[in-house]
N, C-alpha and C. Protein backbone atom coordinates (compact mmCIF):
# COMPACT_ATOMS: atom_id res chain seq x y z
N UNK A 1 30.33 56.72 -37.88
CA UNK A 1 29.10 55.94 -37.96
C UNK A 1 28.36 55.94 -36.62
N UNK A 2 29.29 56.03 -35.72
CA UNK A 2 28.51 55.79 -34.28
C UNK A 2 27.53 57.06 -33.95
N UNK A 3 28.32 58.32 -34.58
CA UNK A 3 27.51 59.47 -34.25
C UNK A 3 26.12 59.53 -35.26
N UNK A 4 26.79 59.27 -35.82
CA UNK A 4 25.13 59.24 -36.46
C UNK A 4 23.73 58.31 -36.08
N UNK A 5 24.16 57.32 -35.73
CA UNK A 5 23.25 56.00 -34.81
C UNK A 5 23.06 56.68 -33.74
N UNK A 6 23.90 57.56 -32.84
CA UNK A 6 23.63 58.49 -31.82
C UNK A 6 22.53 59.62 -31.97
N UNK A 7 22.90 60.68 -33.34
CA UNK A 7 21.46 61.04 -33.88
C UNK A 7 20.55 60.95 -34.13
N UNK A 8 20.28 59.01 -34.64
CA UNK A 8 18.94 58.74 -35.21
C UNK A 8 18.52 58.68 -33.85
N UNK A 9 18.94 57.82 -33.31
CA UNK A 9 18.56 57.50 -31.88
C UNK A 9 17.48 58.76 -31.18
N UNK A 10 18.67 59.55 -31.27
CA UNK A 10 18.01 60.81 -30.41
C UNK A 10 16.73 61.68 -31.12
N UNK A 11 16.68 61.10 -32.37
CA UNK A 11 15.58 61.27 -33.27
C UNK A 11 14.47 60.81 -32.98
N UNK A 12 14.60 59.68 -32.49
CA UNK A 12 13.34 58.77 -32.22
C UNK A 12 13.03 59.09 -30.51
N UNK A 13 14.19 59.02 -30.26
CA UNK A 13 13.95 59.81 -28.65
C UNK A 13 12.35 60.61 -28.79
N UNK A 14 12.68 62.11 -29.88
CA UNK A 14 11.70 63.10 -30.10
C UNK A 14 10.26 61.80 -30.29
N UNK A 15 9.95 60.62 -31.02
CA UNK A 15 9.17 59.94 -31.76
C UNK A 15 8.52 59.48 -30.46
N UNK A 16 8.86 59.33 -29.66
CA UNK A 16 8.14 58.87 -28.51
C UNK A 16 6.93 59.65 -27.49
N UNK A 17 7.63 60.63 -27.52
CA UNK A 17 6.38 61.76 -26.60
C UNK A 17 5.78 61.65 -27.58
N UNK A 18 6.42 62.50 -28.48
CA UNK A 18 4.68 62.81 -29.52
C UNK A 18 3.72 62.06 -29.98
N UNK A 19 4.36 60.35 -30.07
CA UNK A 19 3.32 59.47 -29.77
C UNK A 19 2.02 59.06 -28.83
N UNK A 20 3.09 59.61 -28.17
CA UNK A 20 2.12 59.72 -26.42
C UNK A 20 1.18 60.53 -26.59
N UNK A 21 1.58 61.97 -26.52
CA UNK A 21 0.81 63.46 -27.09
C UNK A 21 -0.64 62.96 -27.95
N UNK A 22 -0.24 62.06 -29.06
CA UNK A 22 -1.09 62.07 -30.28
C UNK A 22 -2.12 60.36 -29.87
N UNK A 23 -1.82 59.71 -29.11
CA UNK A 23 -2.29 58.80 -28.63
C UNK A 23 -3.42 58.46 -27.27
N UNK A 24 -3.59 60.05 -27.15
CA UNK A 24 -4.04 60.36 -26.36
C UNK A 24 -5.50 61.28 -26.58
N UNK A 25 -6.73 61.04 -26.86
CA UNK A 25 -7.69 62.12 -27.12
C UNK A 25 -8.43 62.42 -25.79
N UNK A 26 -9.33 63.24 -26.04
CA UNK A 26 -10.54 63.28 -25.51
C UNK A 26 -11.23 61.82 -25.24
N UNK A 27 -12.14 61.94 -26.22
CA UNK A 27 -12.60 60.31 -26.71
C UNK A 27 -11.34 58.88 -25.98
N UNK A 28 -10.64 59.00 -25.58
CA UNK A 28 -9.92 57.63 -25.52
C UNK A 28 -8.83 57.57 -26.15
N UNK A 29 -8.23 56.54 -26.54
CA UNK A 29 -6.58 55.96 -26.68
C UNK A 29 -6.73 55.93 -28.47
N UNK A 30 -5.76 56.33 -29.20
CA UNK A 30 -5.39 55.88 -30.46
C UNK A 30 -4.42 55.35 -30.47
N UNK A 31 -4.94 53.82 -30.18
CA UNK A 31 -4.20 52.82 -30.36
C UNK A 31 -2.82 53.42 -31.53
N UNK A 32 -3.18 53.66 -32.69
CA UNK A 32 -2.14 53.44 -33.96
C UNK A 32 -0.64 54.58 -33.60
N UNK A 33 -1.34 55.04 -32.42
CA UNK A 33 0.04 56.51 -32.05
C UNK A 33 0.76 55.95 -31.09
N UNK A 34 0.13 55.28 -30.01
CA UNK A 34 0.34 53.98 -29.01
C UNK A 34 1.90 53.42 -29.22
N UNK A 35 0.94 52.77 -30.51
CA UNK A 35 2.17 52.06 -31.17
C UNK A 35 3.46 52.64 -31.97
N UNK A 36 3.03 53.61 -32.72
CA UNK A 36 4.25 54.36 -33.29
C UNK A 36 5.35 54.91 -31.59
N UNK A 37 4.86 55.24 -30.65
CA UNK A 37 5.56 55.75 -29.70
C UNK A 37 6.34 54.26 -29.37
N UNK A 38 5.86 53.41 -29.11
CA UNK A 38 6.48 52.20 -28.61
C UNK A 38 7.44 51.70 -29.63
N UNK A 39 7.10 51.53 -31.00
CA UNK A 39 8.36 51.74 -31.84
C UNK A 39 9.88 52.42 -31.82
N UNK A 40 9.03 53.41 -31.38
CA UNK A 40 10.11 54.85 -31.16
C UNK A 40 10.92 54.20 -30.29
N UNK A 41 10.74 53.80 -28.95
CA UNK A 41 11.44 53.48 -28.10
C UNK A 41 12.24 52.25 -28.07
N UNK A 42 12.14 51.42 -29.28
CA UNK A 42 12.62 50.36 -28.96
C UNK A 42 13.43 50.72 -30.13
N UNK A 43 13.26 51.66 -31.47
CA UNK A 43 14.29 52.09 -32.33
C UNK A 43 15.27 52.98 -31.78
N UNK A 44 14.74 53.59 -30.76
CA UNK A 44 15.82 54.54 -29.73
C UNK A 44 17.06 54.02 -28.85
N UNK A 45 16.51 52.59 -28.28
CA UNK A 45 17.31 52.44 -27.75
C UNK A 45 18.07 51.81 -28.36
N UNK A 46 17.66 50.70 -29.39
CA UNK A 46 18.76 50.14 -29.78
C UNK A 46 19.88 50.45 -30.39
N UNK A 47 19.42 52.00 -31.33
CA UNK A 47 20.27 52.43 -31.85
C UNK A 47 21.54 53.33 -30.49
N UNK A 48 21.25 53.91 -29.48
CA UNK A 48 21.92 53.97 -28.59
C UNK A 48 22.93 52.88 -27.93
N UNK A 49 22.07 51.63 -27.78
CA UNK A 49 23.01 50.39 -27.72
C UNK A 49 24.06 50.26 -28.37
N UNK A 50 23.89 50.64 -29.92
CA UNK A 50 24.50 50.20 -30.83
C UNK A 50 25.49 51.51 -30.84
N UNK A 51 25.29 52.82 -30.76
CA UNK A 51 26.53 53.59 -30.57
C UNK A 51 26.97 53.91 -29.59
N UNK A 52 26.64 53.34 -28.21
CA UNK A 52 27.78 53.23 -27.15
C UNK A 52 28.84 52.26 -27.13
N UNK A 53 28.88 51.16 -28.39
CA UNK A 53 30.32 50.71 -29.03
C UNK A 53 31.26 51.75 -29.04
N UNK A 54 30.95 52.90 -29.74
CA UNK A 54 32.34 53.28 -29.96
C UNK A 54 32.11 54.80 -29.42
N UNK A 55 31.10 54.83 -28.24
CA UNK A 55 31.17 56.26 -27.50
C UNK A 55 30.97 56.22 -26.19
N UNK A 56 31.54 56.92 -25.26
CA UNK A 56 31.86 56.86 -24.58
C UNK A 56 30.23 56.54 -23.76
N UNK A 57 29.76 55.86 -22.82
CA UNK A 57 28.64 55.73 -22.04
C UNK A 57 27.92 57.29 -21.92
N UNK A 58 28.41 58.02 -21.18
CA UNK A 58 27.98 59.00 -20.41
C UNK A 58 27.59 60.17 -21.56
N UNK A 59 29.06 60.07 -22.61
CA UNK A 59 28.65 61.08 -23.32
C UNK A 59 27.63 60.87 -24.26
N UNK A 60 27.74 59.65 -24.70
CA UNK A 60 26.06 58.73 -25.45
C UNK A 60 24.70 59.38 -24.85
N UNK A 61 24.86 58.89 -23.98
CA UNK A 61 23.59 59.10 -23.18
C UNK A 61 22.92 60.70 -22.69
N UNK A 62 24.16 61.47 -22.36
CA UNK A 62 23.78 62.84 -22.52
C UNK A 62 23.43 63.56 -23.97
N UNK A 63 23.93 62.93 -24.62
CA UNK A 63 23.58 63.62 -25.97
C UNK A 63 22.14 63.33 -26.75
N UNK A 64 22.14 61.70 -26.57
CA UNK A 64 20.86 60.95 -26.39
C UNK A 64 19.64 61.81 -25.70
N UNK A 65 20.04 61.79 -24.78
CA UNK A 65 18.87 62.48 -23.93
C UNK A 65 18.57 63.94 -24.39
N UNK A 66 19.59 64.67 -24.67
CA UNK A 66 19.66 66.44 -24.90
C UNK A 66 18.90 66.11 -25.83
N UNK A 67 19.12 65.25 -26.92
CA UNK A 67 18.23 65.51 -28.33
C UNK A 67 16.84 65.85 -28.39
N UNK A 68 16.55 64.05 -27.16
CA UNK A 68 15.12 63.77 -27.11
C UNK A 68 14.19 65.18 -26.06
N UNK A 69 15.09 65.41 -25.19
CA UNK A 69 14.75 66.51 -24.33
C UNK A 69 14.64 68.08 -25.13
N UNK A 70 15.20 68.51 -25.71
CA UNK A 70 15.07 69.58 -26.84
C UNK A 70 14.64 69.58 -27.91
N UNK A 71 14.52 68.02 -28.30
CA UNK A 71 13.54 67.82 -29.79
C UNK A 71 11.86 68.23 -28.92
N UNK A 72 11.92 67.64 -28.42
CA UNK A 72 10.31 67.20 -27.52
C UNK A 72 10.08 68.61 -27.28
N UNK A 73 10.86 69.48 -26.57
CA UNK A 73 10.69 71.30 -26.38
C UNK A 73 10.11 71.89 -27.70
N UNK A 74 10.69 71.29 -28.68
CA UNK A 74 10.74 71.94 -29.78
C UNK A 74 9.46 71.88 -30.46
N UNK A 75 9.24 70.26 -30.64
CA UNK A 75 8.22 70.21 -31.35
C UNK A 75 6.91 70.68 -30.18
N UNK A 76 6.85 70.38 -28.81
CA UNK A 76 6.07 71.17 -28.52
C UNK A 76 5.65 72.62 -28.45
N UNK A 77 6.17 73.41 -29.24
CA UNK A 77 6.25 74.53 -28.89
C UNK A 77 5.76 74.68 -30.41
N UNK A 78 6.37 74.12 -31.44
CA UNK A 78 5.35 74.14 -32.89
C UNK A 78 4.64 73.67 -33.14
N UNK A 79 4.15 72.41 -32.28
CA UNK A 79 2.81 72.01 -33.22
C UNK A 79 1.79 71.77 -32.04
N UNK A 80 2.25 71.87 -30.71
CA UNK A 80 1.17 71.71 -29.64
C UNK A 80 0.59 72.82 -28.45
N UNK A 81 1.42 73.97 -29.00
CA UNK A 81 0.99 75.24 -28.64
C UNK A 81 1.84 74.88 -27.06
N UNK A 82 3.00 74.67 -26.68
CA UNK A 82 3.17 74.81 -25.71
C UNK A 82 4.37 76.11 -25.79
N UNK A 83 3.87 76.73 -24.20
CA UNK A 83 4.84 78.21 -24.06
C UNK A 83 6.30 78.10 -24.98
N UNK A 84 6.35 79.42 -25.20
CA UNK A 84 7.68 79.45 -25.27
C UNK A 84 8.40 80.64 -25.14
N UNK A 85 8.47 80.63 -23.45
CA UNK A 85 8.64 81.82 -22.68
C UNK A 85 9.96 82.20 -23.03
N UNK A 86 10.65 83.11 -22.66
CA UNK A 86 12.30 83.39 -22.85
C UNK A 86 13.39 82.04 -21.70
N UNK A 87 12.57 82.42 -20.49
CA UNK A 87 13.28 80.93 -19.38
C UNK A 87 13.03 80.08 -20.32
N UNK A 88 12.29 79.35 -20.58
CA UNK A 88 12.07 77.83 -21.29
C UNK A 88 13.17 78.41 -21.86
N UNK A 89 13.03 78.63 -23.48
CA UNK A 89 14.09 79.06 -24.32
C UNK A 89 15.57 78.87 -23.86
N UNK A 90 15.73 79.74 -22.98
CA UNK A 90 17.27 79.94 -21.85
C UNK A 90 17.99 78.51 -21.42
N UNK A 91 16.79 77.78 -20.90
CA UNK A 91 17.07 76.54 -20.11
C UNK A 91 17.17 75.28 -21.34
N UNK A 92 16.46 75.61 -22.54
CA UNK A 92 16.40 74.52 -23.60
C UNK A 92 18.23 74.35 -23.87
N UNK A 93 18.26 76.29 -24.43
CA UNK A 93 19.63 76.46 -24.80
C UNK A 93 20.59 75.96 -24.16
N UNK A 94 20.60 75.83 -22.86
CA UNK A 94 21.66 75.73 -21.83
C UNK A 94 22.01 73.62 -21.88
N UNK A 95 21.00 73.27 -22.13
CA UNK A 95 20.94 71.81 -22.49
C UNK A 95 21.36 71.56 -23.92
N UNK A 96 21.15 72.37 -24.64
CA UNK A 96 22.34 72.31 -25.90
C UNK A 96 23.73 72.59 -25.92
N UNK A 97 24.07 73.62 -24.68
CA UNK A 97 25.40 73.81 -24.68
C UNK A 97 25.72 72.93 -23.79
N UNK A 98 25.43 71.85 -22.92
CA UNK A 98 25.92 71.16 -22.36
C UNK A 98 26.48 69.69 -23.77
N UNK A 99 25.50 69.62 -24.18
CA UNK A 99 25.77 68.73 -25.03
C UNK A 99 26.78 68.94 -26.01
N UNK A 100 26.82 69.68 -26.15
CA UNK A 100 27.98 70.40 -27.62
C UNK A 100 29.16 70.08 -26.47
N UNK A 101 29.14 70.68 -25.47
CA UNK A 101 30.30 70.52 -24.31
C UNK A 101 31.09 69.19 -24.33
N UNK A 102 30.05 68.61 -24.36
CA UNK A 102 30.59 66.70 -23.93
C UNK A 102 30.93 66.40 -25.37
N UNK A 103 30.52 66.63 -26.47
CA UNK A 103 30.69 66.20 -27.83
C UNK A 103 32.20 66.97 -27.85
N UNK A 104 32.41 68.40 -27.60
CA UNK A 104 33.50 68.41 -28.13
C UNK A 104 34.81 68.43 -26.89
N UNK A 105 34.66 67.39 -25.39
CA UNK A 105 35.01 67.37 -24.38
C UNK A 105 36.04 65.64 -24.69
């Protein structure tokens, strides 16, 4: 159960930039993305709160982070036109194998 509260978590991790991203125009602030990002973050952490009960701090939090850090790569790279050079790629990957590392460490 904990790993999975660790996933959503790191789910919403991703829910936060792109709030930002989408809350952001030309024209000024959309408020309504504002808020979905600030959601994000307060569904992020708690659910992190809630599965460093039964996981270890460090490895929580790296995995936590890898998600939100490689979700955020990800979706920028499909829906906001950002590069996606072979380095990026290399360096995304290398933050997935760290994480798989500690998960199965």
């Amino acid at each position: 159960m904990a790993w999975t509260l660790l996933l959503l978590a790191g789910a919403c991790e991703i829910g936060w930039p792109v709030g930002f991203k989408l809350g952001w125009t030309g024209t000024g602030i959309r408020l309504s993305w504002i808020v979905f990002a600030l959601i994000c973050m307060t569904a992020s952490a708690t659910l992190l709160f809630l599965a460093q009960r039964d996981i270890p701090m460090g490895t929580a939090y790296a995995v936590w982070t890898g998600i939100g850090a490689v979700g955020a790569f990800t979706v920028g790279i499909l829906f906001f036109g950002d590069a996606a050079t072979p380095m990026r790629i290399a360096s995304a990957a290398l933050i997935v194998a760290g994480v798989v590392g500690l998960k199965m460490a």
